[in-house]
PDB file of N, CA and C in Angstrom:
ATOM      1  N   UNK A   1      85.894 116.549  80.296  1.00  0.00           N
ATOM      2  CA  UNK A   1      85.546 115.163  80.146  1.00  0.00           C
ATOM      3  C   UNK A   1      86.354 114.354  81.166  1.00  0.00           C
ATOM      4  N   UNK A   2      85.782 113.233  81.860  1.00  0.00           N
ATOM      5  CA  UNK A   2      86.537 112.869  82.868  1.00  0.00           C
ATOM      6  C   UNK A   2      86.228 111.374  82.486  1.00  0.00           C
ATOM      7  N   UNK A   3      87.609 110.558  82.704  1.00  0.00           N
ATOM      8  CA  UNK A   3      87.090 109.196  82.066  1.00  0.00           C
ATOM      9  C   UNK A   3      87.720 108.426  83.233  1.00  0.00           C
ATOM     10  N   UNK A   4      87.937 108.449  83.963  1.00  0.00           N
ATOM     11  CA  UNK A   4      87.764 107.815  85.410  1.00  0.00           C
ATOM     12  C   UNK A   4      87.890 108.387  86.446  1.00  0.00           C
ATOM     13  N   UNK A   5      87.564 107.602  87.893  1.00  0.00           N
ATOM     14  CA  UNK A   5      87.766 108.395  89.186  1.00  0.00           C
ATOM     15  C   UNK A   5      87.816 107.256  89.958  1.00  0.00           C
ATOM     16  N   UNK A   6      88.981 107.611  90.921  1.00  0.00           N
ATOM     17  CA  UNK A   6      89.344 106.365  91.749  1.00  0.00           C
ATOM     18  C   UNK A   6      90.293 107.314  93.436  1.00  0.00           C
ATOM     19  N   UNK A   7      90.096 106.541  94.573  1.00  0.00           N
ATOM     20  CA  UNK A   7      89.901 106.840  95.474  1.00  0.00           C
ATOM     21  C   UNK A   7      91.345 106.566  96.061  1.00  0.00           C
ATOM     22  N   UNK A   8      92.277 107.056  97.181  1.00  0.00           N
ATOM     23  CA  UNK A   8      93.375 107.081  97.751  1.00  0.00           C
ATOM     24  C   UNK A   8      93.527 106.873  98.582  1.00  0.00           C
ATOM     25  N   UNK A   9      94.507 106.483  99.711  1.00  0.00           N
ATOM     26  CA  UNK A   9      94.556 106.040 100.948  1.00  0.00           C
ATOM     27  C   UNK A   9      93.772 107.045 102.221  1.00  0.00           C
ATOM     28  N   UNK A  10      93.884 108.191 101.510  1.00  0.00           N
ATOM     29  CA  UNK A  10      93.440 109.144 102.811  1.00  0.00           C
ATOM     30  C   UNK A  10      91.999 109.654 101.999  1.00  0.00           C
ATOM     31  N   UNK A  11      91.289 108.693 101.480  1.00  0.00           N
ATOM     32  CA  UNK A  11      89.828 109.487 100.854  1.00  0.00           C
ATOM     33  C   UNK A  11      89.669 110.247  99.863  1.00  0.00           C
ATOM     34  N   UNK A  12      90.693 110.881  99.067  1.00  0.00           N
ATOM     35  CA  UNK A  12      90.807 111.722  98.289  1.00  0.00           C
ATOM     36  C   UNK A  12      90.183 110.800  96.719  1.00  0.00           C
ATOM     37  N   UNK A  13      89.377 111.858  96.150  1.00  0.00           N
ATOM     38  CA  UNK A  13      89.099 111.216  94.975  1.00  0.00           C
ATOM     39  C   UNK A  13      89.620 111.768  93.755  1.00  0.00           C
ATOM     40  N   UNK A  14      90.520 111.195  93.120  1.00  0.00           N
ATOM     41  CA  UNK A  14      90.726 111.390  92.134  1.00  0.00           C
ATOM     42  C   UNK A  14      90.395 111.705  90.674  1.00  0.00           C
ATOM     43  N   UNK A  15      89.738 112.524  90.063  1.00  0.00           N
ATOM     44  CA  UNK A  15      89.375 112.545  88.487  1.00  0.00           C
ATOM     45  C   UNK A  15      90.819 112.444  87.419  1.00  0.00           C
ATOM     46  N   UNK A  16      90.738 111.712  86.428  1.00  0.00           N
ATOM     47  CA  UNK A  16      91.538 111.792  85.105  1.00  0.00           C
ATOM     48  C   UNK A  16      90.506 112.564  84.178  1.00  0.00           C
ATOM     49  N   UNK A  17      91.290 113.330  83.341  1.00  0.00           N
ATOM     50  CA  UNK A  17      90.827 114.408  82.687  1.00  0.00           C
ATOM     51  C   UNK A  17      90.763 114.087  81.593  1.00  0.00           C
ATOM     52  N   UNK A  18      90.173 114.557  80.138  1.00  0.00           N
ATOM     53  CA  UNK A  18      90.866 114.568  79.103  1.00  0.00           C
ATOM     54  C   UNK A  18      92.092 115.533  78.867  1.00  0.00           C
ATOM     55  N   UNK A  19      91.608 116.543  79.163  1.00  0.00           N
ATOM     56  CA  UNK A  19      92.443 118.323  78.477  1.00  0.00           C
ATOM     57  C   UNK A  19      92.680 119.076  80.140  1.00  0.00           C
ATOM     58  N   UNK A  20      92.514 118.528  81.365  1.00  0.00           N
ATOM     59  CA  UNK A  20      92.946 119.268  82.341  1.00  0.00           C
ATOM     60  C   UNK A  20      94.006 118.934  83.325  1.00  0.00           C
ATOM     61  N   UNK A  21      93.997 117.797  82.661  1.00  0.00           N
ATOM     62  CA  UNK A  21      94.846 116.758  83.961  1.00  0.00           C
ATOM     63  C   UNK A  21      94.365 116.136  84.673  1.00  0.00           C
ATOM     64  N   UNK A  22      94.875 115.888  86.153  1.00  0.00           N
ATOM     65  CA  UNK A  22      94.299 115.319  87.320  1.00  0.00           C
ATOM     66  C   UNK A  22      93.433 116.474  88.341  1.00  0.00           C
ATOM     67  N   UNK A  23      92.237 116.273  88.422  1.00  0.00           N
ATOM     68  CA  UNK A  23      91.836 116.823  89.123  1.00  0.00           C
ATOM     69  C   UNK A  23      91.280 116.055  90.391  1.00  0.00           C
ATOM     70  N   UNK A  24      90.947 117.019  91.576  1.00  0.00           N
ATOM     71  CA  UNK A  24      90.979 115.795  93.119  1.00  0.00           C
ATOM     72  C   UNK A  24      89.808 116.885  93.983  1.00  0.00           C
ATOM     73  N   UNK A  25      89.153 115.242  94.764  1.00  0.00           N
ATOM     74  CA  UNK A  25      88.112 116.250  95.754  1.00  0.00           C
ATOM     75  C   UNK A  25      88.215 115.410  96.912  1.00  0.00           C
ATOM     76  N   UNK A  26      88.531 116.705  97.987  1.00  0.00           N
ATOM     77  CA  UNK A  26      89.239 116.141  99.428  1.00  0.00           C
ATOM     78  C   UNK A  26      87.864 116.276 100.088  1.00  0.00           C
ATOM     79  N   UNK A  27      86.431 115.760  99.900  1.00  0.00           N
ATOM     80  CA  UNK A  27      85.037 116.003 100.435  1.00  0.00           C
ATOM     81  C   UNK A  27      84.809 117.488 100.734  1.00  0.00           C
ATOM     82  N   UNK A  28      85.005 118.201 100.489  1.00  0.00           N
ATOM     83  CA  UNK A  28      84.725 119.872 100.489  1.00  0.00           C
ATOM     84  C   UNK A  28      85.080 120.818  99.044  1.00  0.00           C
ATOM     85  N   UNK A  29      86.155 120.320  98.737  1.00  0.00           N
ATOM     86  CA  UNK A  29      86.521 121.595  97.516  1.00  0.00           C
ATOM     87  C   UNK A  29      87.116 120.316  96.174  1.00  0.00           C
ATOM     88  N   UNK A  30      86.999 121.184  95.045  1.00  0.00           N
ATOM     89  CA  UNK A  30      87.781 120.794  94.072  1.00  0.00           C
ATOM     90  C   UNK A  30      88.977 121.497  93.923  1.00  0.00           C
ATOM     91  N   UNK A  31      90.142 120.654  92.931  1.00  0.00           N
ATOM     92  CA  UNK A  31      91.524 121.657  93.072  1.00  0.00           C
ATOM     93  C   UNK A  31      92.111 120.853  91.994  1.00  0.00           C
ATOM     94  N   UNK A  32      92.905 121.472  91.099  1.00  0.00           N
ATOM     95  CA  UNK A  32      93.477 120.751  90.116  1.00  0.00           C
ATOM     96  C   UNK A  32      94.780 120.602  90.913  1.00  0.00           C
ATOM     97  N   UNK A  33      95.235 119.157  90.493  1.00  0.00           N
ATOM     98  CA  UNK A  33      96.891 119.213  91.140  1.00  0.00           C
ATOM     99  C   UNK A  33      97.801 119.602  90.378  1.00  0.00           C
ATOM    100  N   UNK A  34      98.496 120.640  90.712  1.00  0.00           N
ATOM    101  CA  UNK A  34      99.264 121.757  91.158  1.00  0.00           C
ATOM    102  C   UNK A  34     100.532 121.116  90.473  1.00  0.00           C
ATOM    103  N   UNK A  35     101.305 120.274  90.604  1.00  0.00           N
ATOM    104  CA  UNK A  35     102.603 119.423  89.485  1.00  0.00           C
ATOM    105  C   UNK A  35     102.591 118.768  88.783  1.00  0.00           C
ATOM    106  N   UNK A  36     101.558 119.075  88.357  1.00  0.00           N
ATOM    107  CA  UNK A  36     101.057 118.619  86.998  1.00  0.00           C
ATOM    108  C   UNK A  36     101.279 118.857  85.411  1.00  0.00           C
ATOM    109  N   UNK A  37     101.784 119.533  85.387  1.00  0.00           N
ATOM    110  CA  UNK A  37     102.469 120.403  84.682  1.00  0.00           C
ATOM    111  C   UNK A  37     102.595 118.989  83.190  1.00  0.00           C
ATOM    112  N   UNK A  38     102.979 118.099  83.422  1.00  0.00           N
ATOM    113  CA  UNK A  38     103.433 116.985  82.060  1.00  0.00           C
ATOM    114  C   UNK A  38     102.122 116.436  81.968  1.00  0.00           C
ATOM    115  N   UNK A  39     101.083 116.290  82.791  1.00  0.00           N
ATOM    116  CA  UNK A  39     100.305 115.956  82.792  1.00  0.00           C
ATOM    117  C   UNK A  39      98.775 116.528  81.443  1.00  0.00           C
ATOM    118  N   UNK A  40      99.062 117.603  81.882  1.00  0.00           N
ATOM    119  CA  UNK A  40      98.145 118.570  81.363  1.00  0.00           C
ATOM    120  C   UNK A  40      97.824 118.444  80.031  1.00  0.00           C
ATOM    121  N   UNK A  41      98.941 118.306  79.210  1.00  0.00           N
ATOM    122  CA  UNK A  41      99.073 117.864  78.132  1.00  0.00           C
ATOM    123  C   UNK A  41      98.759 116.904  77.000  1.00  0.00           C
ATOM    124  N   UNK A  42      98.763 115.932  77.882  1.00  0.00           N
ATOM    125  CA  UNK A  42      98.249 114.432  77.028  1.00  0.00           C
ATOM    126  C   UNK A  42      96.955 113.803  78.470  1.00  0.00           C
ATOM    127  N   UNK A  43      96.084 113.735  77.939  1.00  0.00           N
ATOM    128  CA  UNK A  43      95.318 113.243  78.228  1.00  0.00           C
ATOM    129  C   UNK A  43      95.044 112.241  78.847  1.00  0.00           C
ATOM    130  N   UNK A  44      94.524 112.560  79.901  1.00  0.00           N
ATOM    131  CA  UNK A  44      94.774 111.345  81.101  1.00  0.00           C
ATOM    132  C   UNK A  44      93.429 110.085  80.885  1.00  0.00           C
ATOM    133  N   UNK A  45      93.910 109.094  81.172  1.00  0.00           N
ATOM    134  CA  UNK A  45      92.693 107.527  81.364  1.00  0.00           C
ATOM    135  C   UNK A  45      92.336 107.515  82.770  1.00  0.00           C
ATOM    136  N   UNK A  46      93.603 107.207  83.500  1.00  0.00           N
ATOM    137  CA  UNK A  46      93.378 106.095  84.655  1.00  0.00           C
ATOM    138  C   UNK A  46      94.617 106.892  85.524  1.00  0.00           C
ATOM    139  N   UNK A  47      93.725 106.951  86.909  1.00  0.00           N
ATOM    140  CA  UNK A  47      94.578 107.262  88.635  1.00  0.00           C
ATOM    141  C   UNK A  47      94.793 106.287  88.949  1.00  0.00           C
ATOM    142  N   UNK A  48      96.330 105.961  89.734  1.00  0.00           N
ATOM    143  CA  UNK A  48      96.409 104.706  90.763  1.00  0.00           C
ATOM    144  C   UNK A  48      97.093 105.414  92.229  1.00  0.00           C
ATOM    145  N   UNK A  49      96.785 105.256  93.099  1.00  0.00           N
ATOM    146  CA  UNK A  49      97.679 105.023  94.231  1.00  0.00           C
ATOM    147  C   UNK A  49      98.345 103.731  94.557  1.00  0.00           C
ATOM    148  N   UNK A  50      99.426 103.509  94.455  1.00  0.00           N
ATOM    149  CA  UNK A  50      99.934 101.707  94.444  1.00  0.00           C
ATOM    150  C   UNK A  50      99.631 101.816  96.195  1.00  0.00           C
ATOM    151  N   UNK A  51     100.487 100.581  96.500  1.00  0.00           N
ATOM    152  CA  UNK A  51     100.292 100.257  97.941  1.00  0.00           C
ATOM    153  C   UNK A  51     101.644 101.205  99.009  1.00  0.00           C
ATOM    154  N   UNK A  52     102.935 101.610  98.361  1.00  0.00           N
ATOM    155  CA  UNK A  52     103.864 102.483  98.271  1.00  0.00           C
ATOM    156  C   UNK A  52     102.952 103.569  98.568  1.00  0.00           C
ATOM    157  N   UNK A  53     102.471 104.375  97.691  1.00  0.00           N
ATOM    158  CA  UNK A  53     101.904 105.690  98.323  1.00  0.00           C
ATOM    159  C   UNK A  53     102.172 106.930  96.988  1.00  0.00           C
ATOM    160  N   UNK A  54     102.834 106.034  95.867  1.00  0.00           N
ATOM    161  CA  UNK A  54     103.319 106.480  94.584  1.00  0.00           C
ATOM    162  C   UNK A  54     101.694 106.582  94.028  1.00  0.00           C
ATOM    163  N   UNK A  55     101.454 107.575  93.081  1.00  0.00           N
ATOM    164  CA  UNK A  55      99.992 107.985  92.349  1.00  0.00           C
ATOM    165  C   UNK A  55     100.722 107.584  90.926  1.00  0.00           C
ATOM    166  N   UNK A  56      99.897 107.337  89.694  1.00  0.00           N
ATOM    167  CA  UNK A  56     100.357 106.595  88.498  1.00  0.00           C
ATOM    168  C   UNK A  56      99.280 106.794  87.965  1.00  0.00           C
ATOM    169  N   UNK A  57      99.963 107.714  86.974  1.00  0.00           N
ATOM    170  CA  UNK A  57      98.780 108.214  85.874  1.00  0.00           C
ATOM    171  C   UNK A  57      99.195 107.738  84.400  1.00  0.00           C
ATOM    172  N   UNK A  58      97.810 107.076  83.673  1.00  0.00           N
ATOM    173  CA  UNK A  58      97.980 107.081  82.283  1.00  0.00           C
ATOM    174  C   UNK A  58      97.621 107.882  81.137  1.00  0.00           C
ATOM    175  N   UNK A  59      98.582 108.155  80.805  1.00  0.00           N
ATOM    176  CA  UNK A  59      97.601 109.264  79.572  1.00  0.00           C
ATOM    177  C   UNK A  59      97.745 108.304  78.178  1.00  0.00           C
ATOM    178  N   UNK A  60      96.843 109.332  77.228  1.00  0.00           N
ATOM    179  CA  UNK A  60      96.485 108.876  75.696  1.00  0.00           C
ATOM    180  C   UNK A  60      98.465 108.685  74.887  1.00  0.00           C
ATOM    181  N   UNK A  61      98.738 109.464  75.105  1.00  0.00           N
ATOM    182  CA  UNK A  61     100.034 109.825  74.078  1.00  0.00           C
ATOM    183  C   UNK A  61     101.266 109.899  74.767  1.00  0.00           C
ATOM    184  N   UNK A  62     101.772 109.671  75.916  1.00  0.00           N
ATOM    185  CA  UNK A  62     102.756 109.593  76.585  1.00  0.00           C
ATOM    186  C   UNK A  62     103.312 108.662  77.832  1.00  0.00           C
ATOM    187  N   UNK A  63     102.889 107.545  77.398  1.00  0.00           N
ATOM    188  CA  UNK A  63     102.634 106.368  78.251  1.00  0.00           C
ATOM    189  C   UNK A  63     102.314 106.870  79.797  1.00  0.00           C
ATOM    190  N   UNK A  64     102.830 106.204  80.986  1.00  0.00           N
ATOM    191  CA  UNK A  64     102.221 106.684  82.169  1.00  0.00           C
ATOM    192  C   UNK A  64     103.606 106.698  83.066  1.00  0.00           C
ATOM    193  N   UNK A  65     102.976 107.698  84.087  1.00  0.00           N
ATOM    194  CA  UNK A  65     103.736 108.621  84.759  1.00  0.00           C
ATOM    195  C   UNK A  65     103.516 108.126  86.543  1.00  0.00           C
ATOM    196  N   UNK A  66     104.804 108.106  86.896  1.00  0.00           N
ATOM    197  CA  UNK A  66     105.056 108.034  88.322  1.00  0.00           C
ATOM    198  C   UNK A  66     105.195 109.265  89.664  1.00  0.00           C
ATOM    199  N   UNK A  67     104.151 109.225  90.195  1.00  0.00           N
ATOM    200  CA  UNK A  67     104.175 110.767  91.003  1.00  0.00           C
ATOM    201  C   UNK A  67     104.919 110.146  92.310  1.00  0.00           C
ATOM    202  N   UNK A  68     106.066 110.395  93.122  1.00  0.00           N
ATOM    203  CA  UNK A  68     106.254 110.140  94.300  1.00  0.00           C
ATOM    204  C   UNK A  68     106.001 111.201  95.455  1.00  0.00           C
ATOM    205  N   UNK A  69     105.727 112.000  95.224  1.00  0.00           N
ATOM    206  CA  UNK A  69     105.059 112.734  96.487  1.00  0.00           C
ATOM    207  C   UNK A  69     105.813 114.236  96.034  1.00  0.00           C
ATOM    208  N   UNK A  70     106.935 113.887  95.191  1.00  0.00           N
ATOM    209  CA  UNK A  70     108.029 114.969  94.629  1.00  0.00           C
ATOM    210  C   UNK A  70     108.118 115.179  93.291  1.00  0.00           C
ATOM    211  N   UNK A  71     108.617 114.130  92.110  1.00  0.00           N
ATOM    212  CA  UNK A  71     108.816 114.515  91.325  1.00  0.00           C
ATOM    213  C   UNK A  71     107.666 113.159  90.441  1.00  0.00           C
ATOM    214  N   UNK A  72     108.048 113.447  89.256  1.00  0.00           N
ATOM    215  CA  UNK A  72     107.214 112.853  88.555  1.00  0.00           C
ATOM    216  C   UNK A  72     108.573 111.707  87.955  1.00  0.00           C
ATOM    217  N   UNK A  73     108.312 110.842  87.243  1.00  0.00           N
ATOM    218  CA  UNK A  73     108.897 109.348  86.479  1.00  0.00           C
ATOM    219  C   UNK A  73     108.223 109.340  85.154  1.00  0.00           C
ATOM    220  N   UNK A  74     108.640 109.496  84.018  1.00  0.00           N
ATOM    221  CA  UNK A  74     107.465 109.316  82.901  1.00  0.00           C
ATOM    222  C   UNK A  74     108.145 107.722  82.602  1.00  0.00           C
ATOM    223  N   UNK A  75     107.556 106.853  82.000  1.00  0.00           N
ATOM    224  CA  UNK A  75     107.626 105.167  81.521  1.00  0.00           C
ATOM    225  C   UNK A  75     106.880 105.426  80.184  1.00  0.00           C
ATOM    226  N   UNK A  76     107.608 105.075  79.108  1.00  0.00           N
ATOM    227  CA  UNK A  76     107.329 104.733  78.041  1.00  0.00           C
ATOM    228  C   UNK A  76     107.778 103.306  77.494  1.00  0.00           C
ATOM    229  N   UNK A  77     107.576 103.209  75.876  1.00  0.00           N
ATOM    230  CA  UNK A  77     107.631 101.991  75.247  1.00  0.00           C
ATOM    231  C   UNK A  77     109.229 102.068  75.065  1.00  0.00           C
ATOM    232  N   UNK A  78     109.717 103.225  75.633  1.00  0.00           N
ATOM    233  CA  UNK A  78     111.601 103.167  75.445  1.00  0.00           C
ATOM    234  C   UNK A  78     111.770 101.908  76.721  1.00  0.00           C
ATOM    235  N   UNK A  79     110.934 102.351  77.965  1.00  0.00           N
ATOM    236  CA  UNK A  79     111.206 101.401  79.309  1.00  0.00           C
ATOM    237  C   UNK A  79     110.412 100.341  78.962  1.00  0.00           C
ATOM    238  N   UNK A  80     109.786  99.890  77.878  1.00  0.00           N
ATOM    239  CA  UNK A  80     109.225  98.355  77.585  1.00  0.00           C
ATOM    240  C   UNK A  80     108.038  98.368  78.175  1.00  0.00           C
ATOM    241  N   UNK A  81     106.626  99.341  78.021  1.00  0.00           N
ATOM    242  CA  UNK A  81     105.821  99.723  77.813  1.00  0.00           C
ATOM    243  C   UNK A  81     105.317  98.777  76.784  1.00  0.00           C
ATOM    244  N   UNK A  82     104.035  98.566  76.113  1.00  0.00           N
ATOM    245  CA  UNK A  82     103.750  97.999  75.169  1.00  0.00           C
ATOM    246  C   UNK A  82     103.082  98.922  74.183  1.00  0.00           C
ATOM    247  N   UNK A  83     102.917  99.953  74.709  1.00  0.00           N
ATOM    248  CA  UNK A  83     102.420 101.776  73.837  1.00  0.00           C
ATOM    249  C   UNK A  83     101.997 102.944  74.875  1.00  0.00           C
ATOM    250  N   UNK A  84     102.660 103.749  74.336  1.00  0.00           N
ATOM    251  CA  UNK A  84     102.283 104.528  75.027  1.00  0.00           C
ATOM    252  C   UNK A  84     101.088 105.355  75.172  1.00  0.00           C
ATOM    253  N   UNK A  85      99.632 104.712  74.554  1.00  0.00           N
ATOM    254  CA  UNK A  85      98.206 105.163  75.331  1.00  0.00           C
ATOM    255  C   UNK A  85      97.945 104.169  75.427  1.00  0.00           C
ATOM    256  N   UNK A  86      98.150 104.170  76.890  1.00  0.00           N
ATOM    257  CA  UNK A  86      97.841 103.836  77.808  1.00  0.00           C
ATOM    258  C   UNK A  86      95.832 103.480  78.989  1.00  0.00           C
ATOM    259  N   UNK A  87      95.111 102.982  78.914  1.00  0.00           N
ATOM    260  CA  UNK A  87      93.906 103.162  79.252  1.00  0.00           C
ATOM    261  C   UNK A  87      93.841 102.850  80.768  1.00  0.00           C
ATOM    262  N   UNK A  88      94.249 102.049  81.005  1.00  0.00           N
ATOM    263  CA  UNK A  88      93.899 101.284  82.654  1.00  0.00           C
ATOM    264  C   UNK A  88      94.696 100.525  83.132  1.00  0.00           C
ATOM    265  N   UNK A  89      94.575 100.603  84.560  1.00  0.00           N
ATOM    266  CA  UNK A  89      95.909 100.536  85.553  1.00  0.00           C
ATOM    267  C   UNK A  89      95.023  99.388  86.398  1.00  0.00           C
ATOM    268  N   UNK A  90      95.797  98.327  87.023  1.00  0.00           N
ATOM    269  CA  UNK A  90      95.759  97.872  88.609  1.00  0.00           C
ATOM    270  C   UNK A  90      96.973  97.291  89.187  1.00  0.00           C
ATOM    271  N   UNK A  91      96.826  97.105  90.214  1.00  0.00           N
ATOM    272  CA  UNK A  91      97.604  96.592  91.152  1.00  0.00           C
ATOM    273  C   UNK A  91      97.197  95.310  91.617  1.00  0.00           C
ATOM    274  N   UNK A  92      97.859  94.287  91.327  1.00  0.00           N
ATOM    275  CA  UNK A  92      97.662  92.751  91.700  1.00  0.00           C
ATOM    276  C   UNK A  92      98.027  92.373  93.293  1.00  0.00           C
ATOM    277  N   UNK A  93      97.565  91.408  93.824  1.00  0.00           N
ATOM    278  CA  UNK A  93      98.096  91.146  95.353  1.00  0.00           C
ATOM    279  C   UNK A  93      99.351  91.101  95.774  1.00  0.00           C
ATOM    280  N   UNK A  94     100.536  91.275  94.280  1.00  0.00           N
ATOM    281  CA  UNK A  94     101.795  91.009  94.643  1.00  0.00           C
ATOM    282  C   UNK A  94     101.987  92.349  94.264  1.00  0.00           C
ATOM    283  N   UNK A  95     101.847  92.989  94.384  1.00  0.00           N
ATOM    284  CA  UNK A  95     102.393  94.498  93.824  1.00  0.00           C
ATOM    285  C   UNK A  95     102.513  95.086  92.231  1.00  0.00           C
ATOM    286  N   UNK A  96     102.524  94.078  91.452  1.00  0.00           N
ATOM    287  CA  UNK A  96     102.728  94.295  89.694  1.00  0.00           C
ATOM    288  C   UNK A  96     101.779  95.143  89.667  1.00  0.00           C
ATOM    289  N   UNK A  97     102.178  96.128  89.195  1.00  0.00           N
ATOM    290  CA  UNK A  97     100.996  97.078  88.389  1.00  0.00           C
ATOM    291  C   UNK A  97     100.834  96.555  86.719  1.00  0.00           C
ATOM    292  N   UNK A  98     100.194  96.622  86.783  1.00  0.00           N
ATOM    293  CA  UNK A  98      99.104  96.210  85.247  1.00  0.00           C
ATOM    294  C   UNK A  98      98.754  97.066  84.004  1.00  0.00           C
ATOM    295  N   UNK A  99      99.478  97.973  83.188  1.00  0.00           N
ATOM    296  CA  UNK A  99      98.716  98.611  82.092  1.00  0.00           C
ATOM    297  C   UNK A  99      98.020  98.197  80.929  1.00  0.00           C
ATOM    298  N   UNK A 100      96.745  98.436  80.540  1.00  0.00           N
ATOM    299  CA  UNK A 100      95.893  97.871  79.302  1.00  0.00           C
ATOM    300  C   UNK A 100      96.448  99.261  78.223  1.00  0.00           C
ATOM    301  N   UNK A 101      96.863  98.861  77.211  1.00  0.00           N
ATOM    302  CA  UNK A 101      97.255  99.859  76.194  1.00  0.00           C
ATOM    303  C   UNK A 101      96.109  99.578  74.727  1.00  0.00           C
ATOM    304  N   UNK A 102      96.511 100.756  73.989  1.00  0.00           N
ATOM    305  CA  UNK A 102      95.564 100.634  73.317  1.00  0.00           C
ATOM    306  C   UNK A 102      96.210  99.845  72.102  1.00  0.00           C
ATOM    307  N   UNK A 103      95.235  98.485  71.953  1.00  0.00           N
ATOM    308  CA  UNK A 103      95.825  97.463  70.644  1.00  0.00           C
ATOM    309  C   UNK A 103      96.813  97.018  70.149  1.00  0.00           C
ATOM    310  N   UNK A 104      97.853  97.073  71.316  1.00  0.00           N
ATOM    311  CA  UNK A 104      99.300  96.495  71.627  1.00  0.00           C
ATOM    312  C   UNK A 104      99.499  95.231  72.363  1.00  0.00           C
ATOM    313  N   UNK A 105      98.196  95.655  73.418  1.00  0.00           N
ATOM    314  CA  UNK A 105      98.527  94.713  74.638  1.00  0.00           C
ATOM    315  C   UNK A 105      98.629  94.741  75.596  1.00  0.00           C
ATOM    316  N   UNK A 106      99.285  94.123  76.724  1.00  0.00           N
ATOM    317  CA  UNK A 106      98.887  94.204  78.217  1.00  0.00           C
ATOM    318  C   UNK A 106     100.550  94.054  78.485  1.00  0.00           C
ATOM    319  N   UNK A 107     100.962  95.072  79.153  1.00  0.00           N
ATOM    320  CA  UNK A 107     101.992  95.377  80.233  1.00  0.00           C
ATOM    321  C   UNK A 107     101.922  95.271  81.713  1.00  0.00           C
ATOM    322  N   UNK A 108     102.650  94.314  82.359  1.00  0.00           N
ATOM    323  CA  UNK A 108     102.858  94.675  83.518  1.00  0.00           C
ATOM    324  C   UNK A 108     104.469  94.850  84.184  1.00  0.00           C
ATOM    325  N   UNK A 109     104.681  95.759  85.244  1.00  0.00           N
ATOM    326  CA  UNK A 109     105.718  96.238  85.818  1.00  0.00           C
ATOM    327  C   UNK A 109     106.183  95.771  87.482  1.00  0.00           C
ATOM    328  N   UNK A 110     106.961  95.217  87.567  1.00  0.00           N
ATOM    329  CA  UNK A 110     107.568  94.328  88.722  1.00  0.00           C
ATOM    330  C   UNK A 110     107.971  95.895  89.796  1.00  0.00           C
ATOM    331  N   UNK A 111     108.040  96.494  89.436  1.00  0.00           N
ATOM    332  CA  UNK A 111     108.779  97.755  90.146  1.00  0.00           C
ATOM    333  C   UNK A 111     110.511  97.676  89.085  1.00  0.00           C
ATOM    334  N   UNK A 112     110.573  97.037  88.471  1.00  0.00           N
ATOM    335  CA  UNK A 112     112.201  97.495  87.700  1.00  0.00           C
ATOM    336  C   UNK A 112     111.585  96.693  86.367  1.00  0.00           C
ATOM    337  N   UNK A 113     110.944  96.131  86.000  1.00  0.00           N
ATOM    338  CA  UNK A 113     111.016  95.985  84.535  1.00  0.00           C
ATOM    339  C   UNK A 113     109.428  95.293  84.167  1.00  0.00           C
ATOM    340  N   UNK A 114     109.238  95.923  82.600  1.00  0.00           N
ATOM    341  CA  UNK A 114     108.138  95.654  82.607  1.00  0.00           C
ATOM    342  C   UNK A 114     108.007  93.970  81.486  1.00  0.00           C
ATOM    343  N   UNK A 115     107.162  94.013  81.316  1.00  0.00           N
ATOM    344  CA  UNK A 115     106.666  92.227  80.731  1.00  0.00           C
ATOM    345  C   UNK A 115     105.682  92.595  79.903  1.00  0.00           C
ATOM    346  N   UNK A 116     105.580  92.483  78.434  1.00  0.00           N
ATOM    347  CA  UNK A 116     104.313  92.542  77.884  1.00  0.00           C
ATOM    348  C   UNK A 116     103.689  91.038  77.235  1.00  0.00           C
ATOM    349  N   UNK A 117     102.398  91.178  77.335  1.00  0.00           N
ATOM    350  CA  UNK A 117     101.649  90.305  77.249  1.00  0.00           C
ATOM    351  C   UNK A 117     100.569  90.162  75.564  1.00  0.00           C
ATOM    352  N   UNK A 118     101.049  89.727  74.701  1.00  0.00           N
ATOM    353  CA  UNK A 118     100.029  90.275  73.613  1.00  0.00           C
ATOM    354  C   UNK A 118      99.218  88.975  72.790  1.00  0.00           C
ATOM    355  N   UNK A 119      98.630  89.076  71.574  1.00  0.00           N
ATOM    356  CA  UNK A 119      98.355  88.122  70.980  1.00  0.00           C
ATOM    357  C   UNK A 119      99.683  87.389  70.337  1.00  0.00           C
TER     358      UNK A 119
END
């Protein structure tokens, strides 16, 4: 089951999985990514590539995760998250990334701290 797909600086398209992780198609082949490993687990929503070059995945049960090209960052409601399932990501003209959570509310993240937004 794949519940979004979103595109990267160098063309690459991204799938979020339910039960596989991130999977990616470089216009020729499919390939599951390979450090994924925390991923696999909880169920992914939403791919981002920020403007950095960092990928940012949300899953159902473990709020969302920071890929830098090396290691992974997990962000939860410990780092002021507003829950950790997580559905959908953007990136605003100033850089804030944006998470929609499920029936908590709306988080966004400056790059060092996040802000939630609720009823």
């Amino acid at each position: 089951m794949i519940f979004s797909i979103s595109e990267d600086a160098a063309g690459i398209l991204w799938f979020a999985t339910r039960r596989h992780g991130a999977c990616r198609y470089d216009g020729h082949s499919f390939s599951n990514f390979q450090p994924n490993a925390p991923l696999v687990q909880h169920g992914l929503h939403a791919i981002l590539e920020d403007r950095k070059g960092n990928l940012w995945f949300t899953t159902d049960k473990n709020g969302v995760y920071c890929y830098d090209g090396r290691t992974f960052r997990n962000f939860t409601t410990t780092d002021g998250l507003a829950n950790n399932s997580v559905f959908s990501i953007l990136e605003d003209s100033d850089g804030h990334l944006w998470f929609g959570t499920r029936g908590f509310g709306l988080s966004r993240y400056d790059g060092e701290r996040f802000t939630t937004f609720s009823e």
